[in-house]
Protein backbone atom coordinates (compact mmCIF):
# COMPACT_ATOMS: atom_id res chain seq x y z
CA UNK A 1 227.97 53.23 134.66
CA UNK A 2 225.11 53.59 136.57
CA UNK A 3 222.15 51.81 137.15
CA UNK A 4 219.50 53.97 135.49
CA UNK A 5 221.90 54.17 132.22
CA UNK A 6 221.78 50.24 132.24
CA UNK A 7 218.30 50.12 132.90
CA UNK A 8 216.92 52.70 129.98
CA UNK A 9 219.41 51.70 127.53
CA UNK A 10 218.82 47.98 127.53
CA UNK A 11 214.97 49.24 127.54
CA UNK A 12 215.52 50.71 124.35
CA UNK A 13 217.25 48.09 122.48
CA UNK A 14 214.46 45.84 123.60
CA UNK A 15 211.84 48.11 121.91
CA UNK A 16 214.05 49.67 118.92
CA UNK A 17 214.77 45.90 118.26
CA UNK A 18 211.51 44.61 118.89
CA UNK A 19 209.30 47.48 116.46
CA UNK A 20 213.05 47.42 113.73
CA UNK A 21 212.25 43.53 113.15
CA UNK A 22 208.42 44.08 113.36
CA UNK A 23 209.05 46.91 110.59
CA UNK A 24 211.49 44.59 108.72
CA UNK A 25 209.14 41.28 108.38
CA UNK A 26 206.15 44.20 107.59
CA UNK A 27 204.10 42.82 110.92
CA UNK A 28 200.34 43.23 109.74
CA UNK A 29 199.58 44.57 112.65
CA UNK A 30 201.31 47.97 112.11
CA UNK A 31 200.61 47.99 108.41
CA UNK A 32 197.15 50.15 109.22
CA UNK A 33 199.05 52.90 110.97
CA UNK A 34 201.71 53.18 108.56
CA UNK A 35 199.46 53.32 106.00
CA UNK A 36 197.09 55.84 107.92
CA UNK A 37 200.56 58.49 108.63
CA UNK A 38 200.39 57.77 104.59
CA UNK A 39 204.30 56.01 104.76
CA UNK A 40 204.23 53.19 101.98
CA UNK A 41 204.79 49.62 102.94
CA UNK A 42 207.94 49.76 100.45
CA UNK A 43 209.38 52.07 103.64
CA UNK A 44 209.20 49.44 105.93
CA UNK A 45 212.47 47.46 105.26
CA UNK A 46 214.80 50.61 104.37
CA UNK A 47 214.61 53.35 105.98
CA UNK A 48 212.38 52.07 109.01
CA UNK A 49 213.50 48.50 110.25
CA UNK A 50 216.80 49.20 109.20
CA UNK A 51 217.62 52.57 111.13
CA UNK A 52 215.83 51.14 114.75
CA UNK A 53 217.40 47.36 114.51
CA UNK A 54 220.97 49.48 113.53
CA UNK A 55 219.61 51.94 116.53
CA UNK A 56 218.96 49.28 118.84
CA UNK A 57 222.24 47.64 118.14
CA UNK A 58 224.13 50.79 119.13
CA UNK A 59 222.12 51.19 122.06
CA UNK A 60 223.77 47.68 122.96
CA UNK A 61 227.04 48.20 122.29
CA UNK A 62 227.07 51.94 124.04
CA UNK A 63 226.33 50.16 127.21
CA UNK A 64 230.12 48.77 126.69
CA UNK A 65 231.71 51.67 124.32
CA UNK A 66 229.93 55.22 125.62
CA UNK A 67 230.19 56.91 122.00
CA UNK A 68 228.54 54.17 120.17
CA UNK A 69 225.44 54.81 122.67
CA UNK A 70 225.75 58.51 122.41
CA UNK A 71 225.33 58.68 118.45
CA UNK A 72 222.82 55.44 118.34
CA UNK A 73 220.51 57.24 120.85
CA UNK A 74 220.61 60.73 119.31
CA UNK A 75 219.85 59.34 116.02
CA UNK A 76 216.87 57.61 117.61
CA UNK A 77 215.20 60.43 118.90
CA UNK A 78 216.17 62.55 115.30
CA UNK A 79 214.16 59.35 113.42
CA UNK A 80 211.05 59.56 116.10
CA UNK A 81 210.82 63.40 116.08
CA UNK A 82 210.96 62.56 112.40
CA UNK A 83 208.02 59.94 112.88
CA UNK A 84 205.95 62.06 115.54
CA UNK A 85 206.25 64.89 112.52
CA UNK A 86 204.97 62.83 109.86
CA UNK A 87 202.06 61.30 111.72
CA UNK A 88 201.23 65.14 112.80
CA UNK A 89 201.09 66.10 109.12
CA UNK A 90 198.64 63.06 108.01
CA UNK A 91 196.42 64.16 110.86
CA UNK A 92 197.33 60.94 112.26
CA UNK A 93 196.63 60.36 115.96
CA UNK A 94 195.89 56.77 116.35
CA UNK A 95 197.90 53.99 118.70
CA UNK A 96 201.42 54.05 116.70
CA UNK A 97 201.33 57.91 117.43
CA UNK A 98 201.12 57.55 121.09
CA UNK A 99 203.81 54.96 120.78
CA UNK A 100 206.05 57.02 118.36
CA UNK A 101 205.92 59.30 121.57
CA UNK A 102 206.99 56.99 123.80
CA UNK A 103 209.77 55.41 122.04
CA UNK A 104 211.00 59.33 121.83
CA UNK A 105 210.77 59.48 125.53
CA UNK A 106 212.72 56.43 126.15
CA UNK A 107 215.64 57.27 123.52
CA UNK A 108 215.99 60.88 124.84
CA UNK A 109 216.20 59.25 128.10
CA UNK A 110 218.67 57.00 126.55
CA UNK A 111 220.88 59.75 125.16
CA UNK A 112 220.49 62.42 128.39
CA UNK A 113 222.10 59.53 130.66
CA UNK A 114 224.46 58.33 128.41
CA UNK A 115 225.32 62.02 127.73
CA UNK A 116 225.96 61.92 132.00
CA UNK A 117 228.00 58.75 132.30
């Protein structure tokens, strides 16, 4: 395992887990930009909090069991390609699409080294 695995994967379970229990509680302060992609509050709980606190979780446990890692972080990036596509199509360019980006950038990260380990 190497260092930079450890480093981005533990990374990304901090911030899948952190914005997955921020989208499960429905945080006020990202109802505006969920709202403004046009994604209804009703979202929030399942499909979004759900998939990043389960994504998060796998990023976890693929620091210990490589496969689990593998699949956690590829479906991470799938969901914020997902996100970066629906925020495109509402015209929707405010703070949670720069951080849709980077969230993709740190779970591609994710998956490329634990692709390599």
């Amino acid at each position: 395992m190497t260092t930079a695995f450890l480093i981005v994967s533990l990374v990304g379970v901090a911030l899948n887990g952190f914005s997955g229990v921020a989208a499960l509680v429905h945080f006020k302060a990202i109802l505006p930009g969920m709202a403004a992609a046009g994604v209804p509050e009703s979202w929030l709980t399942f499909p979004i909090g759900t998939l990043k606190t389960a994504g998060a979780l796998g990023l976890l446990v693929g620091v210990v069991w490589a496969p689990v890692g593998v699949a956690a972080a590829a479906g991470l990036v799938l969901f914020f390609v997902c996100a970066i596509y629906t925020h495109i199509r509402a015209h929707d360019y405010s703070a949670q699409f720069g951080l849709a980006n980077g969230f993709l950038v740190v779970n591609a990260a994710a998956l490329a080294l634990a692709l390599a380990v």
